[in-house]
N, C-alpha and C. Protein backbone atom coordinates (compact mmCIF):
# COMPACT_ATOMS: atom_id res chain seq x y z
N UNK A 1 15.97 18.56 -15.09
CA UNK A 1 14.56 18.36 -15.38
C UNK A 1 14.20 16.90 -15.16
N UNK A 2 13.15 16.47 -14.23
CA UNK A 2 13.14 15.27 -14.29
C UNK A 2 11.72 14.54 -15.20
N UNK A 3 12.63 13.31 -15.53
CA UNK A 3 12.08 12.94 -16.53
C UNK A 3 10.23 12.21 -16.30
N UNK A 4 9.55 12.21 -15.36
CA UNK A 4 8.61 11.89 -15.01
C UNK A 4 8.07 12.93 -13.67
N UNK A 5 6.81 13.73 -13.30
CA UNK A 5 6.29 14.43 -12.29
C UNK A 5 6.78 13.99 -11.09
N UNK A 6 7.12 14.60 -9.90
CA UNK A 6 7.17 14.12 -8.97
C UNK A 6 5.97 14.10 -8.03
N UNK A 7 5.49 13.15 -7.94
CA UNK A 7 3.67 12.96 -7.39
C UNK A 7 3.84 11.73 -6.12
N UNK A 8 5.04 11.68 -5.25
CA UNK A 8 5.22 11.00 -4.32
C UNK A 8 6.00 9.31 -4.86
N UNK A 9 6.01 9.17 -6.08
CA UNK A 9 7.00 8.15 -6.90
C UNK A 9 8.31 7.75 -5.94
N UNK A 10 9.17 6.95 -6.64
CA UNK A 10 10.04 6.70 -6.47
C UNK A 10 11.62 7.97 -6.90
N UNK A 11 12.26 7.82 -5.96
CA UNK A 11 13.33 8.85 -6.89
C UNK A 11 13.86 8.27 -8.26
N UNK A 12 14.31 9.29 -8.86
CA UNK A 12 14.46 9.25 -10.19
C UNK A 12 16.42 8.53 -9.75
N UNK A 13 16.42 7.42 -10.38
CA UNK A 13 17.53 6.59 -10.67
C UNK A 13 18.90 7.17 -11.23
N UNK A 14 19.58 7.87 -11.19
CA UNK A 14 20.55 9.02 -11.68
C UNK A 14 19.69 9.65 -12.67
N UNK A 15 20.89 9.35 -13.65
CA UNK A 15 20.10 9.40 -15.17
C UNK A 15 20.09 8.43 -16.03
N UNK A 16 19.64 7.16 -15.57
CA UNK A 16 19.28 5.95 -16.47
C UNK A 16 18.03 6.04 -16.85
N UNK A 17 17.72 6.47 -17.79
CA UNK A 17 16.62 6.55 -18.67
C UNK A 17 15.57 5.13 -18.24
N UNK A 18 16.12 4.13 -18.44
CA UNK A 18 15.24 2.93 -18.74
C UNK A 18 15.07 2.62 -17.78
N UNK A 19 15.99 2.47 -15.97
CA UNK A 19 15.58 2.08 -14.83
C UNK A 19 14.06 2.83 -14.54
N UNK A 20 14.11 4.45 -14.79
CA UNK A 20 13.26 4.89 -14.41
C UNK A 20 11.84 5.08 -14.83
N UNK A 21 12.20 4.44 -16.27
CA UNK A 21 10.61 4.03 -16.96
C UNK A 21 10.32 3.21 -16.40
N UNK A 22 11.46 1.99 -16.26
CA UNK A 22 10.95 0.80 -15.72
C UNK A 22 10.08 0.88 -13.65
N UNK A 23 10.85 1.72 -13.33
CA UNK A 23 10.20 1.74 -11.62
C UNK A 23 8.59 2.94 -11.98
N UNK A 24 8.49 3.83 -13.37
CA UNK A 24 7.15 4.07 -13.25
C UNK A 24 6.34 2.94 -13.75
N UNK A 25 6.83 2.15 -14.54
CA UNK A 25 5.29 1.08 -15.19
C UNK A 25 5.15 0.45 -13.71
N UNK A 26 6.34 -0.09 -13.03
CA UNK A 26 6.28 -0.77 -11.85
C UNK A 26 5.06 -0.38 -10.77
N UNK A 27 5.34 0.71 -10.83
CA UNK A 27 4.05 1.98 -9.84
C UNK A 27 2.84 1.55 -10.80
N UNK A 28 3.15 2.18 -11.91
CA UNK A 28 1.42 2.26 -12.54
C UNK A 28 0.82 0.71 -12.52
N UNK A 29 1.59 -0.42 -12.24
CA UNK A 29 0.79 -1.77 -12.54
C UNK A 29 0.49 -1.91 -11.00
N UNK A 30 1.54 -1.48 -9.97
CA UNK A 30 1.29 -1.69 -9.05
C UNK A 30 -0.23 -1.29 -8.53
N UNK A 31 -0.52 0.41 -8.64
CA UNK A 31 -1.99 1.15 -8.66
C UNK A 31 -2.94 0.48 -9.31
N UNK A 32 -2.81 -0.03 -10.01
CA UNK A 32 -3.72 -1.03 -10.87
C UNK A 32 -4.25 -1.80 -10.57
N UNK A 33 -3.10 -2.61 -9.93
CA UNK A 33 -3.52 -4.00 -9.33
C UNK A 33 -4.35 -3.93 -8.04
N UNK A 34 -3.74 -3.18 -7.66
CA UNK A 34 -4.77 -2.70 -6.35
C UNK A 34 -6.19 -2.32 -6.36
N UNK A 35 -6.09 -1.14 -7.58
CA UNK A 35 -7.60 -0.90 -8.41
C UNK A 35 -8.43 -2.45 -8.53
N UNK A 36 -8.04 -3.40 -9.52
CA UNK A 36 -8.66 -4.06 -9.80
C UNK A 36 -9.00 -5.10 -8.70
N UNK A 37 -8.27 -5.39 -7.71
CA UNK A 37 -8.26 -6.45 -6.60
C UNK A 37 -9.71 -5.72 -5.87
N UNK A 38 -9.70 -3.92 -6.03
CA UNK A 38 -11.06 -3.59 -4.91
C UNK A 38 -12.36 -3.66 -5.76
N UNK A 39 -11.61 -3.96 -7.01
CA UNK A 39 -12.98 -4.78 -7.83
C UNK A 39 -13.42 -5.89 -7.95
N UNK A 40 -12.71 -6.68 -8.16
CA UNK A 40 -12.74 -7.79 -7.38
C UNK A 40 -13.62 -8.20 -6.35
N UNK A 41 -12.96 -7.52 -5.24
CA UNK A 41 -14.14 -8.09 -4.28
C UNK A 41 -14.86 -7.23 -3.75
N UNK A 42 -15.46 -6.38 -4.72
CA UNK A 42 -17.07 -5.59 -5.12
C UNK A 42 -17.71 -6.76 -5.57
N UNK A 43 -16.74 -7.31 -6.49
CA UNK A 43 -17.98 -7.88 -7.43
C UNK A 43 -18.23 -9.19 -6.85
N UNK A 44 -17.13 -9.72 -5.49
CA UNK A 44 -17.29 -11.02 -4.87
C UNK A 44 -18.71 -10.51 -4.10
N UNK A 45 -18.44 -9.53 -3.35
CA UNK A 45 -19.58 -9.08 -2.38
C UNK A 45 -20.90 -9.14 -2.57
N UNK A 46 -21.33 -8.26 -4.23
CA UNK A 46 -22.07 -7.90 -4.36
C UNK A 46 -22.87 -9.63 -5.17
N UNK A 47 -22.03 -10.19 -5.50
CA UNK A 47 -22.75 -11.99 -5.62
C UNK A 47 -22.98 -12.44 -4.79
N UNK A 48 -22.86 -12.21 -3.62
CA UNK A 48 -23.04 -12.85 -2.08
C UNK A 48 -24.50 -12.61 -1.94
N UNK A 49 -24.61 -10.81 -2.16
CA UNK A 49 -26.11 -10.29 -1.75
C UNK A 49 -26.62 -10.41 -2.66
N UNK A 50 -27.17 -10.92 -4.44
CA UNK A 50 -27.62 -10.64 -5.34
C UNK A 50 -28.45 -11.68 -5.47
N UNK A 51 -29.99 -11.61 -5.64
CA UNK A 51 -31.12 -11.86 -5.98
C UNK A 51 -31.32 -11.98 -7.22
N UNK A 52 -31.15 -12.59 -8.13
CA UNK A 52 -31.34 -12.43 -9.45
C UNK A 52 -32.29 -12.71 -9.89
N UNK A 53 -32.93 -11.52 -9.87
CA UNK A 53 -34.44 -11.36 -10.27
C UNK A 53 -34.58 -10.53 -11.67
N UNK A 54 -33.63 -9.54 -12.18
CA UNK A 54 -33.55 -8.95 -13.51
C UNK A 54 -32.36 -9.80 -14.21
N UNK A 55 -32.06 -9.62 -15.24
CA UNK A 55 -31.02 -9.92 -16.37
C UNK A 55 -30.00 -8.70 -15.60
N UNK A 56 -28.86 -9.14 -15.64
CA UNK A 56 -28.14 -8.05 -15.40
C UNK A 56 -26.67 -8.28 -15.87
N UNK A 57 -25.97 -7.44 -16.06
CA UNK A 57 -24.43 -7.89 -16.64
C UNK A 57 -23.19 -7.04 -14.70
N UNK A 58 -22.53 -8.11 -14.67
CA UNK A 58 -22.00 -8.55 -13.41
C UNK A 58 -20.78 -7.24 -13.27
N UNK A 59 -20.19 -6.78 -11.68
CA UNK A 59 -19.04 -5.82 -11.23
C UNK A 59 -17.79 -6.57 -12.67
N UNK A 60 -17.39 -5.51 -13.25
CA UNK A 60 -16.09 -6.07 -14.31
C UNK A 60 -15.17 -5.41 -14.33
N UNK A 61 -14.53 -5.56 -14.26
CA UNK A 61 -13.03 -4.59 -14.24
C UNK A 61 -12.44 -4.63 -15.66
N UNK A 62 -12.37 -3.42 -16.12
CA UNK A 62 -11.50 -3.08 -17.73
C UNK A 62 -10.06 -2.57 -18.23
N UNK A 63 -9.49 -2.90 -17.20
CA UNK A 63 -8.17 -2.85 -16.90
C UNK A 63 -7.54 -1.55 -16.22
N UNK A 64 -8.74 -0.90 -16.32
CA UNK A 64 -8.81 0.62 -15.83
C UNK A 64 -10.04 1.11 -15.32
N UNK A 65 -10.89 0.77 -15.04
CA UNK A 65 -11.91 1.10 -14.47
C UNK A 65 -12.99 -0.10 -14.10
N UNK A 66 -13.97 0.36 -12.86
CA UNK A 66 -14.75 -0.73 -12.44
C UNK A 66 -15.65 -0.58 -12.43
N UNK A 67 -16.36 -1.36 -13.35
CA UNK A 67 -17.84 -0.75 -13.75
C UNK A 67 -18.91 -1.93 -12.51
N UNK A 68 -19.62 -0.99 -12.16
CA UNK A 68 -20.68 -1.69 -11.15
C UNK A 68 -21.69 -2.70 -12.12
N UNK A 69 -22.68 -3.44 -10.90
CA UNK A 69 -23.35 -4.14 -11.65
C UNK A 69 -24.85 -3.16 -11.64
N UNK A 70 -24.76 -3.53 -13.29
CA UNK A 70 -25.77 -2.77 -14.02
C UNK A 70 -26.64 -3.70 -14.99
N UNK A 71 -28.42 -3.32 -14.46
CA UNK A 71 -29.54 -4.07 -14.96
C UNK A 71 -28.98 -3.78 -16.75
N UNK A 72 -29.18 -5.03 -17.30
CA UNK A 72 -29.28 -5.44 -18.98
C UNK A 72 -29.82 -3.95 -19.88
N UNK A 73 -29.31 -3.65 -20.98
CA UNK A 73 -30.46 -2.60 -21.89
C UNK A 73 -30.06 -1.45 -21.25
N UNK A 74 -29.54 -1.33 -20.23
CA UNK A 74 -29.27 0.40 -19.50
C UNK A 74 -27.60 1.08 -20.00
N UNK A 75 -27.25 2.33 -19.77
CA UNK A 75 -25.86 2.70 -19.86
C UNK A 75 -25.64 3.61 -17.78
N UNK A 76 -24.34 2.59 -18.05
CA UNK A 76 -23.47 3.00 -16.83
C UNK A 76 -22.66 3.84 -16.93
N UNK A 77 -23.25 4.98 -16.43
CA UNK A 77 -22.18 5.88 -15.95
C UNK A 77 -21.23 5.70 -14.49
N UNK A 78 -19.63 6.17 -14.87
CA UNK A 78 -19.47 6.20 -13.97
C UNK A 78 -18.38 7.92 -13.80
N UNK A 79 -18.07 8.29 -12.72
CA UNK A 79 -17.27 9.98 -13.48
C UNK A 79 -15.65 9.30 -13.51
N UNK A 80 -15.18 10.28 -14.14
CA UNK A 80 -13.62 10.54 -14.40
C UNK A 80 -13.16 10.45 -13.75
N UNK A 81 -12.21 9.63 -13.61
CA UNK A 81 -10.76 10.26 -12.42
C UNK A 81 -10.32 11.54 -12.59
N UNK A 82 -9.54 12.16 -11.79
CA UNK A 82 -8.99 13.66 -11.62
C UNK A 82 -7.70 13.08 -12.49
N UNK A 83 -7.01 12.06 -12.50
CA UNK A 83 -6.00 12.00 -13.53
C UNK A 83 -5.33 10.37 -13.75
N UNK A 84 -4.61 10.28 -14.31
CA UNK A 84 -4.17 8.90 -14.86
C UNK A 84 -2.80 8.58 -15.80
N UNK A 85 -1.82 8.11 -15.09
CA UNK A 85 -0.19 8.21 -15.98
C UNK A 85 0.16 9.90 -15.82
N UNK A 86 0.23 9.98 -15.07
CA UNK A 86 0.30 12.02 -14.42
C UNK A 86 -0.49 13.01 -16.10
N UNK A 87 -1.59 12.23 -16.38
CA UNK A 87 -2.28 13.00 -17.38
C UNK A 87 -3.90 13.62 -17.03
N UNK A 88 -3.95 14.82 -16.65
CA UNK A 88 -4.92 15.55 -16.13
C UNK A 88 -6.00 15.24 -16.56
N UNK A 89 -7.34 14.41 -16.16
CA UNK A 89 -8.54 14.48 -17.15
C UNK A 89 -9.94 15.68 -16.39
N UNK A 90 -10.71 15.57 -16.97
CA UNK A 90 -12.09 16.59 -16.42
C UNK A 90 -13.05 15.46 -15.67
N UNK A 91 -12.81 15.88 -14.24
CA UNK A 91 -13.73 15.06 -13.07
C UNK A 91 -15.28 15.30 -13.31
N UNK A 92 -15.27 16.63 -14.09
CA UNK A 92 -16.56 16.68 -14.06
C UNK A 92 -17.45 16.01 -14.89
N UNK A 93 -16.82 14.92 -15.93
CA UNK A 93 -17.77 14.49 -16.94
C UNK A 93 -17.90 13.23 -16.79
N UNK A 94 -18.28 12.32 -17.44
CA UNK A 94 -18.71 11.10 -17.02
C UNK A 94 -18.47 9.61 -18.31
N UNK A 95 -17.93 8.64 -18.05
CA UNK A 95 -17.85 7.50 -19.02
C UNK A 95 -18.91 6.48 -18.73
N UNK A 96 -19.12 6.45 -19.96
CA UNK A 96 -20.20 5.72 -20.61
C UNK A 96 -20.23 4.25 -20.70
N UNK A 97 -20.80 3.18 -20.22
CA UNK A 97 -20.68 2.23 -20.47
C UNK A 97 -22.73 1.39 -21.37
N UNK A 98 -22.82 1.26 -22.45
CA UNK A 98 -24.03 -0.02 -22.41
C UNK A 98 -24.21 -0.65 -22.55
N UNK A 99 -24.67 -1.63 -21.93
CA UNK A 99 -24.76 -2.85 -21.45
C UNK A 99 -26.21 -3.98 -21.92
N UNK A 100 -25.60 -4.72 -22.46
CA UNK A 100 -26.54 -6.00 -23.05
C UNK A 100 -26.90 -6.97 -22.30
């Protein structure tokens, strides 16, 4: 039985328990980092083109998700991922962000 999904990962290390936690956090920071770097430069981009003509709170990255830039007083939606740490969530609903 292996101890983590196989979802295109790394192979599972014999049976050393701890190598193979250690090569999934490795993956999951790796996906991450990548996540947050294409936030990043959303939010470089979108300062390039921005007129600041409303109050607005700026592209932010929350260590897990990238919330766009959204006018002051409003809530940002953005939808679900299909999943996260091989844990299934519902694409169809939506997280909430509001913004001051």
């Amino acid at each position: 039985m292996a101890l983590f999904p196989t979802n295109g990962t790394k192979p599972l290390v014999g049976g050393n328990y701890v190598l193979n936690v250690l090569n999934y956090i490795n993956e999951l920071n790796e996906s991450l980092s990548a996540e947050q770097l294409k936030c990043i430069e959303r939010e470089y981009q979108e300062r390039e083109n921005q007129k600041q003509e409303q109050q607005e709170c700026e592209v932010s990255w929350d260590t897990i998700l990238c919330w766009p830039r959204t006018v002051s007083g409003t809530l940002a939606t953005i939808p679900c991922f299909d999943e996260l740490n091989g844990i299934p969530y519902d694409n169809t609903r939506e997280y909430a962000l509001y913004l001051q």
